[in-house]
PDB file of N, CA and C in Angstrom:
ATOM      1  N   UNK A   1     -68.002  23.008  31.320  1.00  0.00           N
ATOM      2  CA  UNK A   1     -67.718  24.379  31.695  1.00  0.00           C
ATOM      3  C   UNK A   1     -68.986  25.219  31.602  1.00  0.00           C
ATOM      4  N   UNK A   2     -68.832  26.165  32.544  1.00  0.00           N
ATOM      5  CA  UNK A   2     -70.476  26.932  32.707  1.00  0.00           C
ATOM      6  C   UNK A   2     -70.193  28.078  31.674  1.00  0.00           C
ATOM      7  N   UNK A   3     -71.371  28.493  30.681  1.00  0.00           N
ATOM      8  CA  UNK A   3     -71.273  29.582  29.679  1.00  0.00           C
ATOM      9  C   UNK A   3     -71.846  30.725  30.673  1.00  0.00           C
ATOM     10  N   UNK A   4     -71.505  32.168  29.777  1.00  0.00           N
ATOM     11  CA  UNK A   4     -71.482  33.353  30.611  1.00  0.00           C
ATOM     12  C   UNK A   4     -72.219  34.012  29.192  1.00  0.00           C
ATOM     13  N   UNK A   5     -72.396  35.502  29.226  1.00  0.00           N
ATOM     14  CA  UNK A   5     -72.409  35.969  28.084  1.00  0.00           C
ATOM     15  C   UNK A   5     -71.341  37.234  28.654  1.00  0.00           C
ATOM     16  N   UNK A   6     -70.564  37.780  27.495  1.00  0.00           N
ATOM     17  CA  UNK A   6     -69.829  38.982  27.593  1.00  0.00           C
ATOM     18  C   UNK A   6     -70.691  40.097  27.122  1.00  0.00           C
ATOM     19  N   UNK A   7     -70.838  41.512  27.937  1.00  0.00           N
ATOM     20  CA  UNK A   7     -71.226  42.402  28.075  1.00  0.00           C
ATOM     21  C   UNK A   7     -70.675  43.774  27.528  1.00  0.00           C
ATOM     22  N   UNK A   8     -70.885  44.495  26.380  1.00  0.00           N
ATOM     23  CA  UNK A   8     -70.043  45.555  26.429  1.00  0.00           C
ATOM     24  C   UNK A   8     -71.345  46.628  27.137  1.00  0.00           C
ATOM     25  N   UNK A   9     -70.806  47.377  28.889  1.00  0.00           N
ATOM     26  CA  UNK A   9     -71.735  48.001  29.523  1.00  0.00           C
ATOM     27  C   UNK A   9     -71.641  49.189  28.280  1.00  0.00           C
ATOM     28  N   UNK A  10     -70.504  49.677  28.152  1.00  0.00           N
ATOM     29  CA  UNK A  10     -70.928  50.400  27.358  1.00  0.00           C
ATOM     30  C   UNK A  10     -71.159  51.330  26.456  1.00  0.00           C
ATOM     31  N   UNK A  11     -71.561  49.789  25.229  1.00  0.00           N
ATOM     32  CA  UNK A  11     -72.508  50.268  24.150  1.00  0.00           C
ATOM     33  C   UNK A  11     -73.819  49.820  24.287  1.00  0.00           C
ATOM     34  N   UNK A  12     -74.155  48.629  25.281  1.00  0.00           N
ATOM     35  CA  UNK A  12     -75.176  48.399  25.882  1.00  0.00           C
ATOM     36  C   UNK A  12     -75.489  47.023  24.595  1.00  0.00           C
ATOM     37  N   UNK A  13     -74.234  46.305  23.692  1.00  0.00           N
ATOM     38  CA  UNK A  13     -74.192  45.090  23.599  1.00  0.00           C
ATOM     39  C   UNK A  13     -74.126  43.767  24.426  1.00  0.00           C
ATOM     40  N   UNK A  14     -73.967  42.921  23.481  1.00  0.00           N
ATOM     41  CA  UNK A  14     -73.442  41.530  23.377  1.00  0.00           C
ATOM     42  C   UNK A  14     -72.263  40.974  22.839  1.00  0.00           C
ATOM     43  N   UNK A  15     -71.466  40.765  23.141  1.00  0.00           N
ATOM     44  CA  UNK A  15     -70.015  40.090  21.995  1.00  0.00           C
ATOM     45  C   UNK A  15     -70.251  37.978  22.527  1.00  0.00           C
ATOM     46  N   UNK A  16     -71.570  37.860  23.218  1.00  0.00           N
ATOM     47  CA  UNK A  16     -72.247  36.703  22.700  1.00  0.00           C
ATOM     48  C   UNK A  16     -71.164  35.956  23.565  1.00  0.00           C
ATOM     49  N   UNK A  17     -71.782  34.078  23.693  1.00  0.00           N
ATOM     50  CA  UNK A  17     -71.441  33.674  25.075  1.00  0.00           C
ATOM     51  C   UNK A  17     -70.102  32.961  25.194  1.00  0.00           C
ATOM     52  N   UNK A  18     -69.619  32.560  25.988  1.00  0.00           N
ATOM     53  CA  UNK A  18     -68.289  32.407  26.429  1.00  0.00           C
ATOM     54  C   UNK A  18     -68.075  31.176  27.396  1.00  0.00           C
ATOM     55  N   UNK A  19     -67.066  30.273  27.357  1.00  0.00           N
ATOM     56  CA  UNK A  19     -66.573  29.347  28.385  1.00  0.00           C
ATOM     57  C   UNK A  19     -65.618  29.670  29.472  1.00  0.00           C
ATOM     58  N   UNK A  20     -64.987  29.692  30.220  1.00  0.00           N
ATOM     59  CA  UNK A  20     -64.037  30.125  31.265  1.00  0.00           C
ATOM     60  C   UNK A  20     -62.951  29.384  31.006  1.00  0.00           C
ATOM     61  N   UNK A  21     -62.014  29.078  30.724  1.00  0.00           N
ATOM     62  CA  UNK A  21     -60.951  27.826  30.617  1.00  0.00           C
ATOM     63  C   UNK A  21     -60.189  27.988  32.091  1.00  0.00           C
ATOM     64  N   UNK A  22     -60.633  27.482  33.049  1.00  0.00           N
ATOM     65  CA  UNK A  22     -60.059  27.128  34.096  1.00  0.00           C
ATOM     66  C   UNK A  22     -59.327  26.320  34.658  1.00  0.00           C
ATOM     67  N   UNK A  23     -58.991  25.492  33.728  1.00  0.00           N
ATOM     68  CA  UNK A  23     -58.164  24.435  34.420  1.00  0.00           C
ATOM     69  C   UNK A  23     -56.769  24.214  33.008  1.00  0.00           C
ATOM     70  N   UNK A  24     -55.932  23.410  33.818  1.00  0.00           N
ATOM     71  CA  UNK A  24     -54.749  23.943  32.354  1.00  0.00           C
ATOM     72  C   UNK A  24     -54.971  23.385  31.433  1.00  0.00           C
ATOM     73  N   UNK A  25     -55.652  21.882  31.706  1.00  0.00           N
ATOM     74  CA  UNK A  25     -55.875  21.674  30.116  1.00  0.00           C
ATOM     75  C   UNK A  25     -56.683  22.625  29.460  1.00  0.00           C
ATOM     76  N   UNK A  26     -57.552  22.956  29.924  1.00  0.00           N
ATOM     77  CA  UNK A  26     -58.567  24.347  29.164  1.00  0.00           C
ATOM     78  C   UNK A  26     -58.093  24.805  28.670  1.00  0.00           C
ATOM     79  N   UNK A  27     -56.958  25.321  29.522  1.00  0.00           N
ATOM     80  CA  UNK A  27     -56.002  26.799  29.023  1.00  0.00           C
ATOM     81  C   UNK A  27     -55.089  25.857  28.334  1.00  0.00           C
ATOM     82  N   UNK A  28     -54.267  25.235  27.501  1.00  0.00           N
ATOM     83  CA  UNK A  28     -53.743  24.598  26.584  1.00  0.00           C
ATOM     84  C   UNK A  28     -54.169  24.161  25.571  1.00  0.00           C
ATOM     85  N   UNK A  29     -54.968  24.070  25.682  1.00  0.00           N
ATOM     86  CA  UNK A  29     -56.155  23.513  24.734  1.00  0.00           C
ATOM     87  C   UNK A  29     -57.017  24.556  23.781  1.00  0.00           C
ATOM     88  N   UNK A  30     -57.433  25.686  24.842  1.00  0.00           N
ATOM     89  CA  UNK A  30     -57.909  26.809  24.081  1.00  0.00           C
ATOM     90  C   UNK A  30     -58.919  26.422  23.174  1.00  0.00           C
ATOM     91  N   UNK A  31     -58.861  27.095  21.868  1.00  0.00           N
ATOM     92  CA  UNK A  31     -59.876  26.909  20.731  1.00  0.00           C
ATOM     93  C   UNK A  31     -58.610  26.025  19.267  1.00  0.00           C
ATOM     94  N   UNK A  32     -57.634  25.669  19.820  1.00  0.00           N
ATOM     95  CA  UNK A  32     -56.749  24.826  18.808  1.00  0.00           C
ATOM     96  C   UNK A  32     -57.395  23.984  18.064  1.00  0.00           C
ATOM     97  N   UNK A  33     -57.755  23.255  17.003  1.00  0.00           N
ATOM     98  CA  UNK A  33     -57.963  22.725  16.239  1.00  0.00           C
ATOM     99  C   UNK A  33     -59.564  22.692  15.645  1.00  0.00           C
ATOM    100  N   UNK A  34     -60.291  23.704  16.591  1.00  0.00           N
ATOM    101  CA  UNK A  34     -62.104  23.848  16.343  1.00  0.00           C
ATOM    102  C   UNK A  34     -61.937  23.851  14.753  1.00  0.00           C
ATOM    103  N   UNK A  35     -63.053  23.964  14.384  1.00  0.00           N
ATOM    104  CA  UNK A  35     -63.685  23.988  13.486  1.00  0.00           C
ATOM    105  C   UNK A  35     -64.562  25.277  13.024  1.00  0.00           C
ATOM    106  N   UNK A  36     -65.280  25.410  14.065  1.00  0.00           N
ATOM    107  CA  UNK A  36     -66.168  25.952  14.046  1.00  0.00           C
ATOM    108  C   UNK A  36     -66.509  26.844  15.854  1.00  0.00           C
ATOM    109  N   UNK A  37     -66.856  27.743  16.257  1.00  0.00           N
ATOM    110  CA  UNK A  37     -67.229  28.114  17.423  1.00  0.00           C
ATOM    111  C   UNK A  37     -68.746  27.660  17.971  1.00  0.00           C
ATOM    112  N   UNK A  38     -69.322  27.481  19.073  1.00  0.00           N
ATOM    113  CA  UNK A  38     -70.610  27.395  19.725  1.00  0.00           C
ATOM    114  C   UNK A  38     -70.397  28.614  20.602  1.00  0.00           C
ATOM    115  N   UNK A  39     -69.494  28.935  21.481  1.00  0.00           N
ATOM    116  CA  UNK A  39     -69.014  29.693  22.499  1.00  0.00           C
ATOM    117  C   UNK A  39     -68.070  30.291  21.887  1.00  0.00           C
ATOM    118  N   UNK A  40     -67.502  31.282  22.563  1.00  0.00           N
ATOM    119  CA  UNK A  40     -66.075  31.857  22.846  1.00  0.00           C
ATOM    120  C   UNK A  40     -65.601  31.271  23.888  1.00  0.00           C
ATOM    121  N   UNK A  41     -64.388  31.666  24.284  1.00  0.00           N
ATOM    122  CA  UNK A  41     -63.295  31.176  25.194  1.00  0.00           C
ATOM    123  C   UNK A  41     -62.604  32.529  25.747  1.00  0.00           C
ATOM    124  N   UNK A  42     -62.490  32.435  27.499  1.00  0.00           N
ATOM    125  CA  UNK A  42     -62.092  33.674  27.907  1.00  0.00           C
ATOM    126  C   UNK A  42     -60.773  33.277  29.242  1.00  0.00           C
ATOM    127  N   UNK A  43     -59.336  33.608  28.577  1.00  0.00           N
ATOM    128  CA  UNK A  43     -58.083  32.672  29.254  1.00  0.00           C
ATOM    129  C   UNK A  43     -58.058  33.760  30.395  1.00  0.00           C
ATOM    130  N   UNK A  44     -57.869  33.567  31.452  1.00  0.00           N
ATOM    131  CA  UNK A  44     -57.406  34.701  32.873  1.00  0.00           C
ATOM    132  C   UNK A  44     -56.109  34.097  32.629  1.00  0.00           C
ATOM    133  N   UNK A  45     -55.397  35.857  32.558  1.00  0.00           N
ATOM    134  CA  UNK A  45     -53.885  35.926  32.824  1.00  0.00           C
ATOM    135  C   UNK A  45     -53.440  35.816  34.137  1.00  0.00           C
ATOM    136  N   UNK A  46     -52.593  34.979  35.191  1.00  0.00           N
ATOM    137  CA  UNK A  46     -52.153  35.462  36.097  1.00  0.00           C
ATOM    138  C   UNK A  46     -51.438  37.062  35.964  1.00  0.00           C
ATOM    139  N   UNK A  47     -51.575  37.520  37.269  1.00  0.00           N
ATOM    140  CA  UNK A  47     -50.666  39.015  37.890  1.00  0.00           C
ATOM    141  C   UNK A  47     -49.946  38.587  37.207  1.00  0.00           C
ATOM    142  N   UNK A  48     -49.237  40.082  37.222  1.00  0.00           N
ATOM    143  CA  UNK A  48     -48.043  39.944  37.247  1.00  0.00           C
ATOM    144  C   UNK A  48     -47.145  39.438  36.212  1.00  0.00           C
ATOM    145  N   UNK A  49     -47.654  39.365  34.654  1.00  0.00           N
ATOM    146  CA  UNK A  49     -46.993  39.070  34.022  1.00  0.00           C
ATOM    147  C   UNK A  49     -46.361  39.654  32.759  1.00  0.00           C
ATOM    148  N   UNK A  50     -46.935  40.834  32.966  1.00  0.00           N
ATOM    149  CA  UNK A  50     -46.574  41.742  31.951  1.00  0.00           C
ATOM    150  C   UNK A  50     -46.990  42.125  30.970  1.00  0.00           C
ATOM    151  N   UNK A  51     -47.155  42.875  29.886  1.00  0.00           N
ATOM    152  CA  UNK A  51     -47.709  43.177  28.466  1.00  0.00           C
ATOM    153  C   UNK A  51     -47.474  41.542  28.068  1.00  0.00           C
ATOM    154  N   UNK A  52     -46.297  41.123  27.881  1.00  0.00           N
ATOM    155  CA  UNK A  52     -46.297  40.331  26.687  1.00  0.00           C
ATOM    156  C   UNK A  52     -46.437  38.652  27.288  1.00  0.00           C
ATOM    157  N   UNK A  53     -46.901  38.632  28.621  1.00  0.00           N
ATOM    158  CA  UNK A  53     -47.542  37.721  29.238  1.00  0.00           C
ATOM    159  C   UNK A  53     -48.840  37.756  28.840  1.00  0.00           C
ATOM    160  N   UNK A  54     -49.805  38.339  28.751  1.00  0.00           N
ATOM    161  CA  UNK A  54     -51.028  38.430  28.108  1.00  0.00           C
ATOM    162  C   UNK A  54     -50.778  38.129  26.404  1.00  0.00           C
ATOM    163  N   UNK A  55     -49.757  38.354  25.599  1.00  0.00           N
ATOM    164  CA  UNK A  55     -49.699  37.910  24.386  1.00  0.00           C
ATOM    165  C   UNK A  55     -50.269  36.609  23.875  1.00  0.00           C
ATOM    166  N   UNK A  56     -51.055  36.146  22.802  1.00  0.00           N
ATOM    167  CA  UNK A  56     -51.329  34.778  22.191  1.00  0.00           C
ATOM    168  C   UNK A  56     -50.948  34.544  20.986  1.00  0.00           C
ATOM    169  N   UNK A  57     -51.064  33.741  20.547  1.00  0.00           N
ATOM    170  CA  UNK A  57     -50.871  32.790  19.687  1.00  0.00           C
ATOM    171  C   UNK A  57     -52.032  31.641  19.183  1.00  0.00           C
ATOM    172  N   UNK A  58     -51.754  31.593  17.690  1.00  0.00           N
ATOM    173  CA  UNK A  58     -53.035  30.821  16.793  1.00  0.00           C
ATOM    174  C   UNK A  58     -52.523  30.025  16.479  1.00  0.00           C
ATOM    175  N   UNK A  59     -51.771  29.096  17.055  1.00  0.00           N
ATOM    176  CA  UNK A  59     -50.992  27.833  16.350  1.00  0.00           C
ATOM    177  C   UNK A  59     -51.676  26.881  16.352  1.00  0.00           C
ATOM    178  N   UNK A  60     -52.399  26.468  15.253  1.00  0.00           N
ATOM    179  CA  UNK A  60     -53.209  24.924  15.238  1.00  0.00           C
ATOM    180  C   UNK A  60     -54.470  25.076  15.138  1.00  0.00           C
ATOM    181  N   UNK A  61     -54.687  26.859  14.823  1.00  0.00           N
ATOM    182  CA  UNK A  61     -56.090  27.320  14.991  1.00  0.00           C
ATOM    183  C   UNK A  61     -56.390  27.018  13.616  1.00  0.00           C
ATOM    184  N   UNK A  62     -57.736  26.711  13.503  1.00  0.00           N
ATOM    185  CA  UNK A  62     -58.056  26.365  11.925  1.00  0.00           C
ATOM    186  C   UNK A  62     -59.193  27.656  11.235  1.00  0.00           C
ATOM    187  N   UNK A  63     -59.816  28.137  12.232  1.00  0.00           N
ATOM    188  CA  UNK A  63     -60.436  29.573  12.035  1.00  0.00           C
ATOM    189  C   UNK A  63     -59.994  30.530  12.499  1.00  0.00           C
ATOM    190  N   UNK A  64     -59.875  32.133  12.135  1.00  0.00           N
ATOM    191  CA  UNK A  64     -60.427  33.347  12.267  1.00  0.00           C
ATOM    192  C   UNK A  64     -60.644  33.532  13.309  1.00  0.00           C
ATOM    193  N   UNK A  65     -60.462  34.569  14.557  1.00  0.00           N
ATOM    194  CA  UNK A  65     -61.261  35.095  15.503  1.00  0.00           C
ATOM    195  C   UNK A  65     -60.961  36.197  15.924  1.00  0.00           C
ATOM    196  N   UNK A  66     -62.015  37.039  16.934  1.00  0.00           N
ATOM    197  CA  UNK A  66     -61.849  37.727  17.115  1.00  0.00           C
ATOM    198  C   UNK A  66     -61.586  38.146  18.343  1.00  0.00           C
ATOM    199  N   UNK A  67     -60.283  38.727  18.837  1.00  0.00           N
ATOM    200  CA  UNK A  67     -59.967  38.679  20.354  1.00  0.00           C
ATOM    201  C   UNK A  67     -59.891  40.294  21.299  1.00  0.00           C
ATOM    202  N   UNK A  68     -60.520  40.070  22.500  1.00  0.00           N
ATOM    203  CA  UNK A  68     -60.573  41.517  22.964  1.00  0.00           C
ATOM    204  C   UNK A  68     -59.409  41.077  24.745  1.00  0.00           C
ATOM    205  N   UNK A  69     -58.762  41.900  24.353  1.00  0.00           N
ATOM    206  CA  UNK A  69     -57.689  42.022  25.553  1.00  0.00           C
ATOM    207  C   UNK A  69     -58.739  42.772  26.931  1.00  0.00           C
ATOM    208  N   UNK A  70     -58.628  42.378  27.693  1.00  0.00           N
ATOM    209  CA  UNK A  70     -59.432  43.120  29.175  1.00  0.00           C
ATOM    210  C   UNK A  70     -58.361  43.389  30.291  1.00  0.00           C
ATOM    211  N   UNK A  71     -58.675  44.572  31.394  1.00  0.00           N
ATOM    212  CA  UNK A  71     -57.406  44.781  32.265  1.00  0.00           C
ATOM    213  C   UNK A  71     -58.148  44.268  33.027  1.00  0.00           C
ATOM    214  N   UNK A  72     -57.874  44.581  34.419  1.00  0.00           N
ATOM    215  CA  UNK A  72     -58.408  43.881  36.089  1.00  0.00           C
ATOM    216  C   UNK A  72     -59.672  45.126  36.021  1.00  0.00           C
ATOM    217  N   UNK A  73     -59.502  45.961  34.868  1.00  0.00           N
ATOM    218  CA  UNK A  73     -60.509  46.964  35.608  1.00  0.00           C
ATOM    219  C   UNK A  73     -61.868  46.908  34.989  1.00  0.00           C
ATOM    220  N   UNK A  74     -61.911  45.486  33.772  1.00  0.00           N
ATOM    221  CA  UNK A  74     -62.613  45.039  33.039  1.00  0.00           C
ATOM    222  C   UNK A  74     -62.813  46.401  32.196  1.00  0.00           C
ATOM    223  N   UNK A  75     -61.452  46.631  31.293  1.00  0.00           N
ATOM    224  CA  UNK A  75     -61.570  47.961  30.462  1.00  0.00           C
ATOM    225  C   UNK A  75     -60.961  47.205  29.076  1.00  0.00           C
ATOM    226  N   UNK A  76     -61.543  47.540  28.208  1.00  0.00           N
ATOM    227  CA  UNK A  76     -60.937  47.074  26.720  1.00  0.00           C
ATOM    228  C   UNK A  76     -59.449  47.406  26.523  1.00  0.00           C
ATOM    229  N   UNK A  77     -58.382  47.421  26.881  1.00  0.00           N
ATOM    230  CA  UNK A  77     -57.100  47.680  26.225  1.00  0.00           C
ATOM    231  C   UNK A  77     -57.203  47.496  24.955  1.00  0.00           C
ATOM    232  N   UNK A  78     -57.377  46.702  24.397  1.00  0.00           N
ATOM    233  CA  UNK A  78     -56.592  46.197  22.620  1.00  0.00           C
ATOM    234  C   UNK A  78     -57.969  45.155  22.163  1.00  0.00           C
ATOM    235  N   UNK A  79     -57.955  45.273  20.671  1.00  0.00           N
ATOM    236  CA  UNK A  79     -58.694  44.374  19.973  1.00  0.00           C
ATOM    237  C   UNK A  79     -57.857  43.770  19.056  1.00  0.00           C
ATOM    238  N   UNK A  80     -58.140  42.588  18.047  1.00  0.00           N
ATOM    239  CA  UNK A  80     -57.735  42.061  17.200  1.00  0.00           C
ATOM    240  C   UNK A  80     -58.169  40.960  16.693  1.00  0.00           C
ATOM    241  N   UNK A  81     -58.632  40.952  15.193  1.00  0.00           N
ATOM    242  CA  UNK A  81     -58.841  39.731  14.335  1.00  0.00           C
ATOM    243  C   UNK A  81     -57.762  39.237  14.038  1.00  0.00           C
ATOM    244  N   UNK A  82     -57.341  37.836  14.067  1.00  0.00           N
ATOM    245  CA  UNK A  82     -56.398  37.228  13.849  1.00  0.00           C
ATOM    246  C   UNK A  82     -57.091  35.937  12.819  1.00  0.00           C
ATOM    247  N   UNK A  83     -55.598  35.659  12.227  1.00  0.00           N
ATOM    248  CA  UNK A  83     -55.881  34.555  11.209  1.00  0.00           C
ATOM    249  C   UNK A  83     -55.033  33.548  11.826  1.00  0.00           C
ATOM    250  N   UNK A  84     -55.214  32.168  11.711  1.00  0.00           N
ATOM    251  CA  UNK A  84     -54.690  30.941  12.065  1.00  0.00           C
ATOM    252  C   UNK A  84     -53.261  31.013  11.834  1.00  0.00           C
ATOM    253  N   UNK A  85     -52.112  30.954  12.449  1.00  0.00           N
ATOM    254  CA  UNK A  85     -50.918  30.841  12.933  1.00  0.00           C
ATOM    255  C   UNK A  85     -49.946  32.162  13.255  1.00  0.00           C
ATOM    256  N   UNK A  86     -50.942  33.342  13.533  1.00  0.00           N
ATOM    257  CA  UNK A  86     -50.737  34.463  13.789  1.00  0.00           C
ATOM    258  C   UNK A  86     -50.015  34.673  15.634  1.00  0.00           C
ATOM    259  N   UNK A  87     -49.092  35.401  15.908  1.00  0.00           N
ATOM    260  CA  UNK A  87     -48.829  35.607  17.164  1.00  0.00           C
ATOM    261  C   UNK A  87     -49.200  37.051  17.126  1.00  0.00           C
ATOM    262  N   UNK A  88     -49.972  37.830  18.246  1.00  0.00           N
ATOM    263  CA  UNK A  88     -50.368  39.080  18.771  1.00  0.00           C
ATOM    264  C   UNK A  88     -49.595  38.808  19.770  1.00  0.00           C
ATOM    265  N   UNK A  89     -49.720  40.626  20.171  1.00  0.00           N
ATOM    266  CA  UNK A  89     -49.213  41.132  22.104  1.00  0.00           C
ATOM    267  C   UNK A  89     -49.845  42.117  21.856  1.00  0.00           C
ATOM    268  N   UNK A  90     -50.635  42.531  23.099  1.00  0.00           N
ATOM    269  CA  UNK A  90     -51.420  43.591  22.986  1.00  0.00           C
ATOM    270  C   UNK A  90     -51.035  44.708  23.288  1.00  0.00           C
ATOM    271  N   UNK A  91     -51.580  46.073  22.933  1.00  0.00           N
ATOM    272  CA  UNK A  91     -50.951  47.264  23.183  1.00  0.00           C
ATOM    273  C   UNK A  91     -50.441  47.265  25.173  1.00  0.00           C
ATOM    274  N   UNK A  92     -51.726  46.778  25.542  1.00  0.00           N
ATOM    275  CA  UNK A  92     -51.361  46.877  26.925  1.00  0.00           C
ATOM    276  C   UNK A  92     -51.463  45.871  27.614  1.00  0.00           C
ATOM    277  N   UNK A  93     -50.698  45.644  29.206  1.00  0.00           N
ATOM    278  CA  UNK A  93     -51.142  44.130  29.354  1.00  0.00           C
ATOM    279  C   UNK A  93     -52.806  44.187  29.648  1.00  0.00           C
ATOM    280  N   UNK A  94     -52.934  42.670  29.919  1.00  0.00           N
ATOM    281  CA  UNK A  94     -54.400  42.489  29.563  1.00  0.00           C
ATOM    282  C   UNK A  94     -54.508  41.205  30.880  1.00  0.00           C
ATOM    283  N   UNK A  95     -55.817  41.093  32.038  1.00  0.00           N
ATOM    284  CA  UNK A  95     -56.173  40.156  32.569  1.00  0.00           C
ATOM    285  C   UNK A  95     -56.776  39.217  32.062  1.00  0.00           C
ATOM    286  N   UNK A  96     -57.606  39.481  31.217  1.00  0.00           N
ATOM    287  CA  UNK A  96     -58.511  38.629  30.375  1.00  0.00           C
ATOM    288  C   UNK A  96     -58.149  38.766  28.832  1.00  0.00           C
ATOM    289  N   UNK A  97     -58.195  37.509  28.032  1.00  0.00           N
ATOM    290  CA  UNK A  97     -58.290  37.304  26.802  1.00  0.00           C
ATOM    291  C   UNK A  97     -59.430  36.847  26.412  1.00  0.00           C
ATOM    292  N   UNK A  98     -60.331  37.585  25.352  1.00  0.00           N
ATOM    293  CA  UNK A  98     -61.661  36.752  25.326  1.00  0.00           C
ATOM    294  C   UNK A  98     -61.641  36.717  23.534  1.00  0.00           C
ATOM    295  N   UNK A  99     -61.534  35.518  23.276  1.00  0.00           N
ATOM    296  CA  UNK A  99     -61.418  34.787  22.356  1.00  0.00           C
ATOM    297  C   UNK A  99     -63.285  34.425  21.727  1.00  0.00           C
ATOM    298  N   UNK A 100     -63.224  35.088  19.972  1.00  0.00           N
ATOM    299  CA  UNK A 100     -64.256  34.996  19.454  1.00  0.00           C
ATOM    300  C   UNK A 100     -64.505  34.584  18.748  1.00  0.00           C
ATOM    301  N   UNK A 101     -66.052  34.180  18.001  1.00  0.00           N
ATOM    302  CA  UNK A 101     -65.983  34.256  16.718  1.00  0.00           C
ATOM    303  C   UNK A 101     -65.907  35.861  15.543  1.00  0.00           C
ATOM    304  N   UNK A 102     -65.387  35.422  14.528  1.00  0.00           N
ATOM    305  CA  UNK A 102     -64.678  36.643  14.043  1.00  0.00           C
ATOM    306  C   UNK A 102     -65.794  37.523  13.420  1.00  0.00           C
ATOM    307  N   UNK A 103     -66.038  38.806  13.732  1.00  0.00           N
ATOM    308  CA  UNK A 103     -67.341  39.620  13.361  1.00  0.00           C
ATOM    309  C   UNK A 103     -67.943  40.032  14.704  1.00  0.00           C
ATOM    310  N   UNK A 104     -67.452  39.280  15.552  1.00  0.00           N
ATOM    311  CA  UNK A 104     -68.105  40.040  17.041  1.00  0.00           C
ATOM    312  C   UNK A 104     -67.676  41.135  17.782  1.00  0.00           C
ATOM    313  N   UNK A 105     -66.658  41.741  17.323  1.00  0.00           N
ATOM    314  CA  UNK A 105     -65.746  42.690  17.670  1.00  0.00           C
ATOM    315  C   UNK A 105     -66.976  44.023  16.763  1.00  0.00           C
ATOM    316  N   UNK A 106     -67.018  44.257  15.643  1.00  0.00           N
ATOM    317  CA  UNK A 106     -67.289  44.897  14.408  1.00  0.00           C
ATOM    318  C   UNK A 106     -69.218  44.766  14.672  1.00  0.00           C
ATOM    319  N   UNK A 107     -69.757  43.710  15.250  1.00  0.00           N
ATOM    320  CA  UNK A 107     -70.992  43.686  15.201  1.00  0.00           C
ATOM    321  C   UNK A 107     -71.623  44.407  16.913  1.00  0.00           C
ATOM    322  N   UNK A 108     -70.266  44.167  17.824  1.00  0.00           N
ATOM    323  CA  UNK A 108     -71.007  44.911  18.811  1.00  0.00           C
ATOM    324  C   UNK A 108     -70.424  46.371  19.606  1.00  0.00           C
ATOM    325  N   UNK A 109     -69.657  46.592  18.347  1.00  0.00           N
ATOM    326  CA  UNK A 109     -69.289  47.940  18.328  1.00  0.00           C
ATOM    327  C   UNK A 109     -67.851  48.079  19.696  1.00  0.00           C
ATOM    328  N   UNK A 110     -67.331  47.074  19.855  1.00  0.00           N
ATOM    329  CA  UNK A 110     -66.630  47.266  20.773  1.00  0.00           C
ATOM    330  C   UNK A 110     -65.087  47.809  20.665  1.00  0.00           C
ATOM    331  N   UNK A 111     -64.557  49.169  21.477  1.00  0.00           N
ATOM    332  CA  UNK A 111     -63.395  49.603  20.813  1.00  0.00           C
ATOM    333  C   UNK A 111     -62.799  49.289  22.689  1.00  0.00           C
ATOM    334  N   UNK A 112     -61.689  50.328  22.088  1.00  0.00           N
ATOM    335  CA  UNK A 112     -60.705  49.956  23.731  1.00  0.00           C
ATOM    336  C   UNK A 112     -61.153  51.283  24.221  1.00  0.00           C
ATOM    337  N   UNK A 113     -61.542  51.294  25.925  1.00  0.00           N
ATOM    338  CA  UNK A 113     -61.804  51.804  27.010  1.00  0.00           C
ATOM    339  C   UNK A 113     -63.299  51.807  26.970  1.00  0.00           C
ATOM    340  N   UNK A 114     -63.690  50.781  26.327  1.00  0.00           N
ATOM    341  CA  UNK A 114     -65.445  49.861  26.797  1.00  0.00           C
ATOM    342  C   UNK A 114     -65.039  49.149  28.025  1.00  0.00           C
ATOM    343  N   UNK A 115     -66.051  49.507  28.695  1.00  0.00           N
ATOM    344  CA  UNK A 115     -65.883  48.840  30.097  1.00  0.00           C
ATOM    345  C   UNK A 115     -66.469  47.248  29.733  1.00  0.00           C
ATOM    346  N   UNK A 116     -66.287  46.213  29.808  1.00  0.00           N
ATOM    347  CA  UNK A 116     -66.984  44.502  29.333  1.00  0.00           C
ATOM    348  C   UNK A 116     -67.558  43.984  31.018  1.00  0.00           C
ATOM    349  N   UNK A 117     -68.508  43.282  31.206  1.00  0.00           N
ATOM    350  CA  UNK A 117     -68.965  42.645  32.240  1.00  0.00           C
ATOM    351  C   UNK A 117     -69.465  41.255  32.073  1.00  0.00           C
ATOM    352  N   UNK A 118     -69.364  39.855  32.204  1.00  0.00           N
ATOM    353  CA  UNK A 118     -69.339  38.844  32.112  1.00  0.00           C
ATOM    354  C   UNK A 118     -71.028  38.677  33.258  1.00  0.00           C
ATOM    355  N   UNK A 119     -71.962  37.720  32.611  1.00  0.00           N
ATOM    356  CA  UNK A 119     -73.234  37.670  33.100  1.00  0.00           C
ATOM    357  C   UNK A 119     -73.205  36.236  33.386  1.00  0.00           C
TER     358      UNK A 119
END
């Protein structure tokens, strides 16, 4: 999978680099049983599915992370650190889930209605 880096335009950070999970095993697979991060992981929601279609889940996760909900308009809706077997839904629905290591939220200052851009 090709790495990207995520962009917050702006605070004029980094929330540091990322995989695409494009295919379903990707997206099933997720970050379940890591260890440890190299990358983040960033799931595209299909349309159309609602607030709680964008919702996740940490089942089998063995670390911490830190996750930023994105709309189609690449606008921060919702943040959240989660701990391993935690279920979130985000305040709003969300196109993108971008899945972190935990401290990247807090280190690049990113809140909701940061615009994010993928490089």
């Amino acid at each position: 999978m090709m790495r990207r880096e995520v962009i917050n335009k702006t605070r004029g950070t980094s929330l540091g680099e990322v995989r695409f999970a494009d295919t379903f095993l990707s997206r099933f697979r997720g970050l379940m049983l890591k260890g440890e991060l190299d990358a983040g992981l960033v799931l595209e929601i299909p349309t159309g599915r609602g607030r709680y279609g964008s919702g996740i889940h940490m089942f089998f996760m063995r670390i911490p992370l830190d996750v930023v909900f994105v709309d189609e308009d690449m606008r921060v809706v919702d943040t959240a650190t989660l701990k391993p077997w935690q279920i979130y839904n985000p305040d709003k629905p969300a196109r993108y889930v971008i899945e972190l290591r935990k401290g990247r939220i807090a280190e690049s200052m990113t809140e909701k209605g940061d615009e994010i851009e993928f490089r």
